[in-house]
N, C-alpha and C. Protein backbone atom coordinates (compact mmCIF):
# COMPACT_ATOMS: atom_id res chain seq x y z
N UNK A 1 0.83 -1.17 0.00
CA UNK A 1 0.00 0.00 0.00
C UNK A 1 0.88 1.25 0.00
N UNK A 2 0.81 2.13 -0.96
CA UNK A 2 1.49 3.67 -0.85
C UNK A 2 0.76 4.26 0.35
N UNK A 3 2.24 5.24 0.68
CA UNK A 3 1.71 6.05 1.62
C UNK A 3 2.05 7.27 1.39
N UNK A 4 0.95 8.42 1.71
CA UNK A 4 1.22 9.38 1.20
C UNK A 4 1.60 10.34 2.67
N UNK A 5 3.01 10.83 2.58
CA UNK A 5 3.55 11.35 3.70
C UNK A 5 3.95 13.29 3.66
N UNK A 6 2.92 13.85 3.27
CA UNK A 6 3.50 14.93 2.76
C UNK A 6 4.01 16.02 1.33
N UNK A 7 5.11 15.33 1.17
CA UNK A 7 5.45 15.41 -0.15
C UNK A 7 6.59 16.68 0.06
N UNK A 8 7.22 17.25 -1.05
CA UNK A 8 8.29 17.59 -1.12
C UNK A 8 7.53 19.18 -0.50
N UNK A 9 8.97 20.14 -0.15
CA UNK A 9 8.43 21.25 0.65
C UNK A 9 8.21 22.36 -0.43
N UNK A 10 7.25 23.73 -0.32
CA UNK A 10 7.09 24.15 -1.01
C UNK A 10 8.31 24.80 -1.45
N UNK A 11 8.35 25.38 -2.59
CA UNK A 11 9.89 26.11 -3.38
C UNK A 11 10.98 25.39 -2.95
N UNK A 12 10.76 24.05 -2.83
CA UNK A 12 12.54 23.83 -2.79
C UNK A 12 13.12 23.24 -3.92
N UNK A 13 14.10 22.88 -4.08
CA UNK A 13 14.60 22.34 -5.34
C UNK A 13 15.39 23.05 -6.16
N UNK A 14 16.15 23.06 -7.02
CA UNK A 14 16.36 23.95 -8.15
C UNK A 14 15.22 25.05 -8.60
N UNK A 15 16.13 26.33 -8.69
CA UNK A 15 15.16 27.14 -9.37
C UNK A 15 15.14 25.97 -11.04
N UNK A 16 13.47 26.71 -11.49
CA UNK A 16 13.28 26.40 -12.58
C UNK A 16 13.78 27.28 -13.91
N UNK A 17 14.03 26.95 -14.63
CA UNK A 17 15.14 27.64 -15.99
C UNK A 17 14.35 27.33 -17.37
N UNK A 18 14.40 27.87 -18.41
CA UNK A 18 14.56 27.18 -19.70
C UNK A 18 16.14 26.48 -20.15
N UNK A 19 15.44 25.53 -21.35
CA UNK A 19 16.73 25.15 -21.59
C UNK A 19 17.49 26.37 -22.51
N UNK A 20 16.97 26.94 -22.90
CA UNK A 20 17.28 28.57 -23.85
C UNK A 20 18.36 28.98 -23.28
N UNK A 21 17.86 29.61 -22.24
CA UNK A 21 18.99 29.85 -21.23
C UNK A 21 19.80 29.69 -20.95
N UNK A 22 19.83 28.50 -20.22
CA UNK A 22 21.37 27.69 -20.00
C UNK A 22 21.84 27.66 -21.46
N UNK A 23 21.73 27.66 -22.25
CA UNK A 23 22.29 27.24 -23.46
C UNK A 23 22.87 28.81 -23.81
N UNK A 24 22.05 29.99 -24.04
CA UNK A 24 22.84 30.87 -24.53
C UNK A 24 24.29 31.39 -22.85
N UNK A 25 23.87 30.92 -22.15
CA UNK A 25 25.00 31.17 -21.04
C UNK A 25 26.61 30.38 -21.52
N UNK A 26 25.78 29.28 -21.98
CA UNK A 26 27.19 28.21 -22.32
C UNK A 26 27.81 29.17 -23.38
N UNK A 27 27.08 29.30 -24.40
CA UNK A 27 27.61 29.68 -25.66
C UNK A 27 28.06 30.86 -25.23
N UNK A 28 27.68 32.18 -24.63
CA UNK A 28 28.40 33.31 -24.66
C UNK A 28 29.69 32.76 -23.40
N UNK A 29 29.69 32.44 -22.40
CA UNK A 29 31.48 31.96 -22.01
C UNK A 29 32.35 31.27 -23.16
N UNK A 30 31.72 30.61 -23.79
CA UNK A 30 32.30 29.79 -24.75
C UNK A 30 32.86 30.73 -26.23
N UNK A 31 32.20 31.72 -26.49
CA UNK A 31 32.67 32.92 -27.43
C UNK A 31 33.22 34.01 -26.27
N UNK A 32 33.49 34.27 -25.53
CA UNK A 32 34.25 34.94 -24.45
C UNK A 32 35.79 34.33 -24.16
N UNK A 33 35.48 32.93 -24.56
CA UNK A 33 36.99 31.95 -24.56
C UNK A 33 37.76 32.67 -25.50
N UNK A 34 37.17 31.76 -26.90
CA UNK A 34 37.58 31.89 -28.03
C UNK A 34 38.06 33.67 -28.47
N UNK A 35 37.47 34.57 -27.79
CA UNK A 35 38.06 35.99 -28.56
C UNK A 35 38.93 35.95 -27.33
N UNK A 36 39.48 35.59 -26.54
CA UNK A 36 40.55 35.68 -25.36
C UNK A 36 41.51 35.19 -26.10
N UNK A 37 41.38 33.84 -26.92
CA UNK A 37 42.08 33.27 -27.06
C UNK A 37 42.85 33.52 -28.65
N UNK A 38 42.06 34.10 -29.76
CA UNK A 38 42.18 35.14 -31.06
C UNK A 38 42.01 36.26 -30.81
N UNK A 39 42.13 36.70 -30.30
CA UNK A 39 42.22 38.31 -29.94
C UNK A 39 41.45 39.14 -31.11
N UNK A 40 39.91 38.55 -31.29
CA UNK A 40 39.18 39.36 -32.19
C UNK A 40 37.79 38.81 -31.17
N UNK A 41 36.47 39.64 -31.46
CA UNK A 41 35.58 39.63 -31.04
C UNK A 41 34.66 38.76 -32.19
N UNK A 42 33.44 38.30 -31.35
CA UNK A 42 32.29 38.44 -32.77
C UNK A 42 32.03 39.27 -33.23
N UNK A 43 31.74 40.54 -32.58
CA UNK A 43 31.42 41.63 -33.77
C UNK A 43 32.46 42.44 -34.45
N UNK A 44 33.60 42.03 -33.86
CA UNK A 44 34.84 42.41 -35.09
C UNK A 44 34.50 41.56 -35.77
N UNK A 45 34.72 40.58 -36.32
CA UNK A 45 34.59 39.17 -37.04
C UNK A 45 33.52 39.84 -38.13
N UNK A 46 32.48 39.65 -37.70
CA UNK A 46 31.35 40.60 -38.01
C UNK A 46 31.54 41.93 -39.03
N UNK A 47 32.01 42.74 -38.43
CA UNK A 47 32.25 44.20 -39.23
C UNK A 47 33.57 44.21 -39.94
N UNK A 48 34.30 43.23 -40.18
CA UNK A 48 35.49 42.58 -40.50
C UNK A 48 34.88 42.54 -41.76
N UNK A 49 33.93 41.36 -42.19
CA UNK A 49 32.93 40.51 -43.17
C UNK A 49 32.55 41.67 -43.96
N UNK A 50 31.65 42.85 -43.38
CA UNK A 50 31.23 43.32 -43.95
C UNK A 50 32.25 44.21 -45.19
N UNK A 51 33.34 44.83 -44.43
CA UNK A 51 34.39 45.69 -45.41
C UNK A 51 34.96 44.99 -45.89
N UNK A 52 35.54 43.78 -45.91
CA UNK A 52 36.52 42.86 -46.41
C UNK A 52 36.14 42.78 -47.90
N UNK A 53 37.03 42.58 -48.93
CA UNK A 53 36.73 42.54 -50.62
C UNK A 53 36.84 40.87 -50.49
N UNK A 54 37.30 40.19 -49.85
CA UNK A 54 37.27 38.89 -50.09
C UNK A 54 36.15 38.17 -49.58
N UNK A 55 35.01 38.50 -48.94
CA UNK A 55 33.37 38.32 -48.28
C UNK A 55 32.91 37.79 -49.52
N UNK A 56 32.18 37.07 -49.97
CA UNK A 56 30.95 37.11 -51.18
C UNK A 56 29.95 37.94 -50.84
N UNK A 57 29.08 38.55 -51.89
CA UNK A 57 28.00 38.92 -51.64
C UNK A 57 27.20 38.40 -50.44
N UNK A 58 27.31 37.37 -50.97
CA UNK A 58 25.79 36.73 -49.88
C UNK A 58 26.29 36.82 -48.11
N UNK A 59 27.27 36.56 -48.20
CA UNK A 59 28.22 36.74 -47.00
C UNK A 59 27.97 38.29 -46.20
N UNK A 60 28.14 38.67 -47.04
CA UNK A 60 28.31 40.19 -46.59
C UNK A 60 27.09 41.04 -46.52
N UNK A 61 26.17 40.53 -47.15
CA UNK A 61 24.52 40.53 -47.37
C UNK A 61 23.94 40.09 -45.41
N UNK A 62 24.47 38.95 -44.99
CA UNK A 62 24.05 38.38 -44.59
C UNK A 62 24.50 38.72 -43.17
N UNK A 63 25.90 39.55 -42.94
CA UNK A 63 26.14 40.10 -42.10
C UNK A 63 25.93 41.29 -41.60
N UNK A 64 25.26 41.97 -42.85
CA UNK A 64 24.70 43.38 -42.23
C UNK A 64 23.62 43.50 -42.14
N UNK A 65 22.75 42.10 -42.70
CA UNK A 65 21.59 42.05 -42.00
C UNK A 65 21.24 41.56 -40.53
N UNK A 66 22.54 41.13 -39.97
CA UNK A 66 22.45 40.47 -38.63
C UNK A 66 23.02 41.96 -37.51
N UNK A 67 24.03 42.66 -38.43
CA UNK A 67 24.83 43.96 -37.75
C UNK A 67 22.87 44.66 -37.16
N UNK A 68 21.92 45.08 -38.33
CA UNK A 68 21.26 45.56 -38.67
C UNK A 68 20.15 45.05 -37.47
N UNK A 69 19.59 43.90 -37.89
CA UNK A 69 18.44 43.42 -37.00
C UNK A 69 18.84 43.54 -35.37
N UNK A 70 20.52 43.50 -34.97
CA UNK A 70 20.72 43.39 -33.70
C UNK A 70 20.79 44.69 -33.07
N UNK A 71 20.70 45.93 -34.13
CA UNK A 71 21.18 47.52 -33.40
C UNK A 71 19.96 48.00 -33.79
N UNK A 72 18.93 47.80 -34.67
CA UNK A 72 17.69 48.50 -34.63
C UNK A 72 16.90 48.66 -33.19
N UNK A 73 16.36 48.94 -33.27
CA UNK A 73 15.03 48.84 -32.31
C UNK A 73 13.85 48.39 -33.05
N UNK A 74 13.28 47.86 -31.74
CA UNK A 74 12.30 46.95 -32.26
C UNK A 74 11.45 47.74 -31.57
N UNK A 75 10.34 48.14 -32.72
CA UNK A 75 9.08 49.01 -32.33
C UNK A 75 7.61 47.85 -32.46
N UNK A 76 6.98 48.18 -30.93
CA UNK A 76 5.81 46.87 -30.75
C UNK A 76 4.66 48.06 -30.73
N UNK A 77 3.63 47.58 -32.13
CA UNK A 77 2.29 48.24 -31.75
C UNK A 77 1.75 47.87 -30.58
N UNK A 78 0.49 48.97 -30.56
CA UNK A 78 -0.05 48.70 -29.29
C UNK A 78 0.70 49.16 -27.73
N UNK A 79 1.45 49.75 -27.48
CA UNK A 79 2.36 50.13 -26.53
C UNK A 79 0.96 50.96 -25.86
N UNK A 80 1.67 52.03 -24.66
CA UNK A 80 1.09 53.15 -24.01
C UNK A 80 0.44 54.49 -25.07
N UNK A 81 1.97 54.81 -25.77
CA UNK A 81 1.76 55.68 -26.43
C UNK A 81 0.49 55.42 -27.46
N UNK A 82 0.23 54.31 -28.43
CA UNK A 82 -1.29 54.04 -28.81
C UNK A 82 -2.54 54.27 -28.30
N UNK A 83 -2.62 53.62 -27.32
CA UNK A 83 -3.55 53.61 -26.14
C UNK A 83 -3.75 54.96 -25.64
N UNK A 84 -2.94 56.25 -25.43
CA UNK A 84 -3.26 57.65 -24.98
C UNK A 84 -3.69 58.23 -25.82
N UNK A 85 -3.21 57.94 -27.28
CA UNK A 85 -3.86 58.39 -28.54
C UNK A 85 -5.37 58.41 -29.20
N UNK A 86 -5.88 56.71 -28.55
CA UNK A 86 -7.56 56.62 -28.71
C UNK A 86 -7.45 56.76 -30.47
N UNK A 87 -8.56 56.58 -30.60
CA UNK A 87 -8.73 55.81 -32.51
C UNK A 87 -8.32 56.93 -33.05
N UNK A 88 -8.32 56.32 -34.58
CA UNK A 88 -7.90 57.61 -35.38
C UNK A 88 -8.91 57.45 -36.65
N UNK A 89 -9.77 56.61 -36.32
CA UNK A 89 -11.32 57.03 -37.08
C UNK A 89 -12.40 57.20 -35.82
N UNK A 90 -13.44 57.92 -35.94
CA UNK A 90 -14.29 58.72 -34.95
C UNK A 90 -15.87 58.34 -35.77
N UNK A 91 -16.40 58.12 -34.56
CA UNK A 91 -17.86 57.82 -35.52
C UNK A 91 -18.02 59.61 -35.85
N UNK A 92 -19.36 59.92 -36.61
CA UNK A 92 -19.52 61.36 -37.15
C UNK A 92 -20.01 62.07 -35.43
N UNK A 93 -20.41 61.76 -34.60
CA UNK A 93 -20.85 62.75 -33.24
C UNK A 93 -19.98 62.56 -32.58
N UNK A 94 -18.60 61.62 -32.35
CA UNK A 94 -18.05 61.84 -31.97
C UNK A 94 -16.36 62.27 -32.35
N UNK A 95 -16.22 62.77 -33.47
CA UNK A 95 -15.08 63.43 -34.04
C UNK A 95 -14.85 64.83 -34.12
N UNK A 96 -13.97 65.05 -33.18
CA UNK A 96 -13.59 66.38 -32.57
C UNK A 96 -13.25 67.30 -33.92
N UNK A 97 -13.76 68.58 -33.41
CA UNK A 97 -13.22 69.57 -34.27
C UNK A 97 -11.94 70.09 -33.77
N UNK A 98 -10.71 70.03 -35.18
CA UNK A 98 -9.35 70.91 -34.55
C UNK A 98 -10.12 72.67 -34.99
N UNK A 99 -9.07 73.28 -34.18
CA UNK A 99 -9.13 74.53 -34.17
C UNK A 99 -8.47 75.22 -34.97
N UNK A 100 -7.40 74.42 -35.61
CA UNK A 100 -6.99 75.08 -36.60
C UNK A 100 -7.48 75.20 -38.08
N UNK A 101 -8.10 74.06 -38.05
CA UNK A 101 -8.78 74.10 -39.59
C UNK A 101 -9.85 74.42 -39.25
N UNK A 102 -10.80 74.53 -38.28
CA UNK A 102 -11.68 75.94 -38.72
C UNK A 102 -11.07 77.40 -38.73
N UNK A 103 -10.10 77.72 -38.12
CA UNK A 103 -9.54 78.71 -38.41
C UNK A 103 -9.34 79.11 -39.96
N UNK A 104 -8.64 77.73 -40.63
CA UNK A 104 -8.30 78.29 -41.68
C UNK A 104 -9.45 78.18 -43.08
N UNK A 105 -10.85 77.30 -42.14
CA UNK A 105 -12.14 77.58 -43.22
C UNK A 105 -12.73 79.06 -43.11
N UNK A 106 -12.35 79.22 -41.57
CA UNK A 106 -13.39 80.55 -41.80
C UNK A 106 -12.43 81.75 -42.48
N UNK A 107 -10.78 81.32 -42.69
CA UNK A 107 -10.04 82.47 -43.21
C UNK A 107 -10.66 82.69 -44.84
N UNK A 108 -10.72 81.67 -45.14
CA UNK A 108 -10.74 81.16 -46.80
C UNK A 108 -12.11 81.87 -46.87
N UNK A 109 -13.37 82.02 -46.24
CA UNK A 109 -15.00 82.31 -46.39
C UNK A 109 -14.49 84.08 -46.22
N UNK A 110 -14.00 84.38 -45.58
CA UNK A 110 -13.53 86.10 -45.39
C UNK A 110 -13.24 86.77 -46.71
N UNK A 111 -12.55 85.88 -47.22
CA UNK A 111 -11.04 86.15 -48.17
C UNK A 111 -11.80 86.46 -49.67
């Protein structure tokens, strides 16, 4: 017959991780070796590729699209700034009048 005595205590154990994680940890000590040990970086390596005349196209294509995707910013719709903004179509009773373009209808009716 099992017996049920409890069971393990709450939060103990190993914290929980992805394997993602541990994995990019390995790999960046592991490229932290290697430029210790060649005295060049990845992103020398990198911006190396790109000026070098001996790169192929595709090579060099392929490194300034990685230079590129890693120094942009990444812009996410939907943020705060959206949301303070409120729509940018208005049913007809509720679409505000600016003040400047009646200003500049009633200049044009003067004129």
């Amino acid at each position: 017959m099992k017996e049920n005595r409890g069971g393990a205590r709450p939060n103990s154990g190993p914290k929980p991780f992805s394997l993602s994680t541990n994995q990019v940890k390995e790999l960046l000590r592991t490229v932290k070796k290697a430029a210790k040990k060649h005295g060049q970086s990845i992103d020398d390596i990198l911006v190396e590729m790109v000026y070098t005349e001996k790169t192929t196209d595709n090579n060099r294509l392929a490194a300034i699209k990685l230079i590129k995707d890693l120094s942009a910013p990444r812009i996410s719709e939907g943020g705060e700034a959206d949301r303070t903004l409120g729509p940018s179509i208005y049913l007809p009773d509720q679409k505000p009048t600016l003040a400047a373009v009646t200003d500049i209808k009633k200049a044009k009716k003067d004129a």
